[in-house]
Protein backbone atom coordinates (compact mmCIF):
# COMPACT_ATOMS: atom_id res chain seq x y z
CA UNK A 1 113.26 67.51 85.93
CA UNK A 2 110.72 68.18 88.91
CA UNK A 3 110.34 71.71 90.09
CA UNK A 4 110.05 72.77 93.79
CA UNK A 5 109.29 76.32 95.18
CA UNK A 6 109.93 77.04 98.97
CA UNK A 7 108.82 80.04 100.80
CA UNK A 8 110.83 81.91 103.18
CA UNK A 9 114.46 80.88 102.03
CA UNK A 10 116.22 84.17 103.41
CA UNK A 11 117.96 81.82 105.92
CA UNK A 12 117.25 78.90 108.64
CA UNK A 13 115.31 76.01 107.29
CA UNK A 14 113.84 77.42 104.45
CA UNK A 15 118.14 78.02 102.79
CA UNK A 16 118.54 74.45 103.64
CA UNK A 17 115.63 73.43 102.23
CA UNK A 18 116.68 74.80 99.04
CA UNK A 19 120.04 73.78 98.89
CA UNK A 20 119.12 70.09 99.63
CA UNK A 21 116.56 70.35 96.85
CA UNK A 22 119.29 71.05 94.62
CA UNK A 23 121.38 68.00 95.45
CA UNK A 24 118.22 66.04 95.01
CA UNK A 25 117.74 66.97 91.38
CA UNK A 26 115.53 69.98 91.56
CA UNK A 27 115.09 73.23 89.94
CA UNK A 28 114.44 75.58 93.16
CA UNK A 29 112.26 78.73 92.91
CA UNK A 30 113.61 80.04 96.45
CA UNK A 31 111.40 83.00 97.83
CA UNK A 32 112.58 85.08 100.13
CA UNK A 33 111.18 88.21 102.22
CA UNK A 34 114.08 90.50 102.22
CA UNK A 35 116.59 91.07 99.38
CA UNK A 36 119.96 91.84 101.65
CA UNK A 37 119.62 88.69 102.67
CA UNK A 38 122.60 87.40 99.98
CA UNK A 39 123.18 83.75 101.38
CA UNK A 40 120.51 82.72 98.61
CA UNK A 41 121.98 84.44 96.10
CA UNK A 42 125.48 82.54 96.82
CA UNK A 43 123.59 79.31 96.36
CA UNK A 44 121.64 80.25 93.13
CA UNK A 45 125.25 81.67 91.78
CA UNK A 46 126.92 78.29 92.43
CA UNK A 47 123.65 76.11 90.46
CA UNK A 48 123.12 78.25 87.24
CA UNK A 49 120.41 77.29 85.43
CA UNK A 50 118.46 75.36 88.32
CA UNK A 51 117.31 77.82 90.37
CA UNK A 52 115.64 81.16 90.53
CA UNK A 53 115.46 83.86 93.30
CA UNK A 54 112.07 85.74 93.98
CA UNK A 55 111.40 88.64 96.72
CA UNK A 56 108.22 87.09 98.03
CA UNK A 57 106.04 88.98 101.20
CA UNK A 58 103.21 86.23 101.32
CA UNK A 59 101.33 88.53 103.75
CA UNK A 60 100.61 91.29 100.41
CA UNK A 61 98.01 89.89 97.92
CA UNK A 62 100.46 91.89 94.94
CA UNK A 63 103.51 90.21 96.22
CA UNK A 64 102.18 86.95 96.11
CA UNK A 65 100.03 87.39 92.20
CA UNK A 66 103.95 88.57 91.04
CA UNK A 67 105.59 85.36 92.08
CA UNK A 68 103.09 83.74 90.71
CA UNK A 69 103.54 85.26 87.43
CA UNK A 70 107.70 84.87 87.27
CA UNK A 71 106.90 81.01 88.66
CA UNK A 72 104.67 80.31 85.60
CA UNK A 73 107.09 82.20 83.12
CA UNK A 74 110.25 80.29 84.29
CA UNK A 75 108.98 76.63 84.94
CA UNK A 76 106.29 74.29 83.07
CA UNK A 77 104.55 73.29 86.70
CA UNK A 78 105.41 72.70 89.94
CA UNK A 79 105.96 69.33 91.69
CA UNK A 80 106.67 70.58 95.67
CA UNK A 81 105.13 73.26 97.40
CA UNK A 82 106.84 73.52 100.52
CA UNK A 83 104.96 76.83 102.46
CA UNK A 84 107.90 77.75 105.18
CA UNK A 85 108.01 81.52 106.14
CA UNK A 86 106.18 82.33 109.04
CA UNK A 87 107.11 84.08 112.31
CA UNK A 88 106.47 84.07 116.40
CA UNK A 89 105.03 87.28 117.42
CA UNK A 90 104.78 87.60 121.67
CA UNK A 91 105.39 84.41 123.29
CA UNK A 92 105.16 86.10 127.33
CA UNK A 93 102.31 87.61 127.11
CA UNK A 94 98.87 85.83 128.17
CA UNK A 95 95.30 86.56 129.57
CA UNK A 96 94.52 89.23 132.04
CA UNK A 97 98.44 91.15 130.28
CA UNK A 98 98.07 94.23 127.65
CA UNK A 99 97.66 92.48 124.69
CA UNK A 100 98.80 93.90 120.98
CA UNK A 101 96.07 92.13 119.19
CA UNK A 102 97.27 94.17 115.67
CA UNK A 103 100.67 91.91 116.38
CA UNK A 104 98.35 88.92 116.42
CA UNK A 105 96.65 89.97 112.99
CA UNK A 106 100.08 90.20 111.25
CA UNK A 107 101.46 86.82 112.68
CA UNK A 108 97.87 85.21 111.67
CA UNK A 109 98.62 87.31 108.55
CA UNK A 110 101.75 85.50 107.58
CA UNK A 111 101.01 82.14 109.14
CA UNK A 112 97.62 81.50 108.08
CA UNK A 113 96.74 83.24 104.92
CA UNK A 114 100.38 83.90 104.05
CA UNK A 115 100.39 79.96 102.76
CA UNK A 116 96.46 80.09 101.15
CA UNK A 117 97.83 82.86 99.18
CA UNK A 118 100.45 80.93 97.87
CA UNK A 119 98.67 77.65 97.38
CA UNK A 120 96.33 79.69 95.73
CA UNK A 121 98.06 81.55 93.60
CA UNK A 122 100.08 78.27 92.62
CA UNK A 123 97.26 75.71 92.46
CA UNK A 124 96.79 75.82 88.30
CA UNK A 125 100.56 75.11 88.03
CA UNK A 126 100.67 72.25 90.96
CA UNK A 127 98.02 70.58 89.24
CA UNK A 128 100.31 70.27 85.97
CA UNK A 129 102.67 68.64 88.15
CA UNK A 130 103.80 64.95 88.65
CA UNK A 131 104.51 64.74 92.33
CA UNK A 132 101.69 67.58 93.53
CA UNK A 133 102.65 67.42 97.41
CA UNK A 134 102.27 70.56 99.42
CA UNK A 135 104.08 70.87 102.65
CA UNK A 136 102.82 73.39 104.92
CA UNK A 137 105.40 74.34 107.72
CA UNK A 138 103.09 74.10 110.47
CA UNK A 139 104.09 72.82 114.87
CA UNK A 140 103.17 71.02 117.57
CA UNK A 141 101.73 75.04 118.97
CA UNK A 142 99.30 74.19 116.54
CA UNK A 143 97.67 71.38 118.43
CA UNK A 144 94.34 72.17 119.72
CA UNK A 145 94.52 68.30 121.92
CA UNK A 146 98.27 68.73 122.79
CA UNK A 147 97.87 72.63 123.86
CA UNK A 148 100.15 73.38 127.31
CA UNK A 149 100.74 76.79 126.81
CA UNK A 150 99.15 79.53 128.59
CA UNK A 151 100.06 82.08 125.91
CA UNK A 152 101.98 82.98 122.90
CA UNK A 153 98.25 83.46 121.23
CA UNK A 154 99.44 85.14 117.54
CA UNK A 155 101.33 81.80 116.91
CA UNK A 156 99.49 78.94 118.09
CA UNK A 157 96.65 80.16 117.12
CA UNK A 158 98.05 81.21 113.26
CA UNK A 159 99.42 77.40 113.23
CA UNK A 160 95.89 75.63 114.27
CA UNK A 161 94.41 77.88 111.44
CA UNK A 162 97.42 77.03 109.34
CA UNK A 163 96.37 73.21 109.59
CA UNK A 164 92.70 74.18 108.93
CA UNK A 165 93.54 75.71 106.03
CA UNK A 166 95.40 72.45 104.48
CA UNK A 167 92.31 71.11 105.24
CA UNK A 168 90.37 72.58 103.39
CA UNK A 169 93.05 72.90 99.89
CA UNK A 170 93.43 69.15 99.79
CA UNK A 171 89.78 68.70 99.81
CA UNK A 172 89.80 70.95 97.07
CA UNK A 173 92.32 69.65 95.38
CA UNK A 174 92.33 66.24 96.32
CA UNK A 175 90.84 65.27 93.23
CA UNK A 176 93.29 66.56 90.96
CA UNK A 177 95.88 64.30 92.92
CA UNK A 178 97.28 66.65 95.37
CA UNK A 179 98.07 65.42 99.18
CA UNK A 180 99.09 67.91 101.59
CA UNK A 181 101.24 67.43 104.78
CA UNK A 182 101.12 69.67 107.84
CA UNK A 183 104.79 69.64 108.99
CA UNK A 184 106.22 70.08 112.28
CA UNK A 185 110.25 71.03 111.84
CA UNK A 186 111.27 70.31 115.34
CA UNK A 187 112.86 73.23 117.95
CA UNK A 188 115.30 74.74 115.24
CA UNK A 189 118.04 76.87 115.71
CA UNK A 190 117.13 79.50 114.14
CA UNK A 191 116.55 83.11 114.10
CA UNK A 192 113.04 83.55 114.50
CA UNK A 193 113.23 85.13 118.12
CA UNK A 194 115.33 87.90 117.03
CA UNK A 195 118.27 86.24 117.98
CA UNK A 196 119.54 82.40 117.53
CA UNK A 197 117.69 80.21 119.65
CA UNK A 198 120.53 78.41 121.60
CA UNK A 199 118.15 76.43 123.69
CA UNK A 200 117.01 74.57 120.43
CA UNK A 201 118.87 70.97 119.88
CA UNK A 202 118.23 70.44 115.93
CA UNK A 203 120.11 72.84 113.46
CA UNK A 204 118.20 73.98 110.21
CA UNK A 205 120.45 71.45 107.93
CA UNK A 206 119.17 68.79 110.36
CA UNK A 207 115.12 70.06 110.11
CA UNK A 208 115.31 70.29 106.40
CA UNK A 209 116.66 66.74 105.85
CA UNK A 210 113.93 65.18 107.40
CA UNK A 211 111.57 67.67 106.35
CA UNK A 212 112.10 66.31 102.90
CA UNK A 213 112.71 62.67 104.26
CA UNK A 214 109.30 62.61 104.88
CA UNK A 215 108.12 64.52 101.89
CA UNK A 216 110.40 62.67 99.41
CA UNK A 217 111.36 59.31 100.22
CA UNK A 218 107.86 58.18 102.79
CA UNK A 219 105.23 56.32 101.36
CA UNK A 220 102.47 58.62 102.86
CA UNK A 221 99.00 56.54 103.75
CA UNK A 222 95.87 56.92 102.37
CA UNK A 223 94.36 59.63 104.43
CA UNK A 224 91.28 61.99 103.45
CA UNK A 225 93.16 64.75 105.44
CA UNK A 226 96.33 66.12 105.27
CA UNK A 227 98.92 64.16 107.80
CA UNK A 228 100.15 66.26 110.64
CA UNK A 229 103.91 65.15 111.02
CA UNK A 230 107.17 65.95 112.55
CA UNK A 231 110.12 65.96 111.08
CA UNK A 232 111.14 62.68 112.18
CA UNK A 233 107.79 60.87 110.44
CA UNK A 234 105.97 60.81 113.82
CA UNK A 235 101.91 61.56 113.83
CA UNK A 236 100.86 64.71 115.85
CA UNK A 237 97.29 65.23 116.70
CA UNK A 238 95.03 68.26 115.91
């Protein structure tokens, strides 16, 4: 059996994710933020004996060292990291505006060091693994030669930090057979605005199957950094 663990599986992608993991074969740590969030619980209730169910914050260094501790308790290693929580913080706001620069810290929070301290935390038990692939949920805001936006600084800003920071683990880790990916999911209907984003044309069922598409069934090529992909296979640039 190969043994995934996805971050952020309250809802959205990051649910799919983890129920399309199951029909592949694999046992699923899901991690999710907030515990009234039940939909996970439904899914690990319907695969007993294949999944477990963590309360995960990957911005608290405590949060993080406990999953960590209930990961290497219920599985022998870990195959897939996939890093998926994250979140938006202002997207109006730009230069010259009243900025909330703490807002900024938390979203750089999560979306930067939320996935180091996971990766980190995890690295021992990737290593034991077989397939040793880390996917880091990262996006096209993340592109310091594609940037159009005048704003929205907590986010892009997190994600071009978030792709530094895969960098930098699979030149660590490299040698011990890991490859990292820096994945774009596409505009998702989801709820990371607060509300569904109706203006988005790929649904999170959609995202995740070609999330793990890529992850799964791609021959990746050789690269000395991670790839930065979308979910579709295509090559963004940093």
């Amino acid at each position: 059996m190969h043994y995934a663990l996805v971050t952020g599986t309250d809802h959205g992608i990051g649910l799919e994710l983890a129920r399309q993991l199951l029909s592949r074969g694999y046992y699923v740590t899901a991690c999710r933020l907030r515990p009234q969030e039940e939909a996970i619980d439904a899914l690990c209730a319907g695969n007993p004996g294949r999944m477990q169910v963590l309360t995960l914050d990957i911005s608290q260094d405590e949060s993080v060292k406990q999953m960590a501790q209930a990961v290497e308790r219920a599985t022998p290693c870990l195959d897939l990291l996939i890093n998926n929580a994250g979140i938006l913080g202002d997207m109006a706001k730009t230069v010259g505006d009243e900025l909330d620069f703490d807002e900024m810290l938390r979203v750089f929070n999560v979306n930067a060091l939320g996935p180091l301290r996971v990766t980190n935390a995890l690295a021992a038990h990737l290593l034991r693994g077989e397939e040793k692939k880390i996917i880091n949920l990262s996006s096209e805001a993340g592109s310091i030669q594609d940037c159009w936006r005048e704003g929205w600084f907590g986010y892009c800003m997190s994600k071009a930090a978030n792709n530094m920071q895969g960098a930098l683990v699979q030149n660590a880790l490299r040698r011990g057979g890991v490859r990292v990916v820096q994945m774009h999911p596409g505009h998702v209907a989801t709820y990371m605005r607060g509300h569904l984003d109706t203006t988005a044309r790929i649904t999170p069922d959609l995202s995740a199957a070609g999330i793990l598409r890529v992850a799964l069934d791609t021959a990746w090529p050789a690269s000395d950094r991670p790839l930065f992909l979308d979910e579709q296979g295509n090559t963004l640039k940093y």
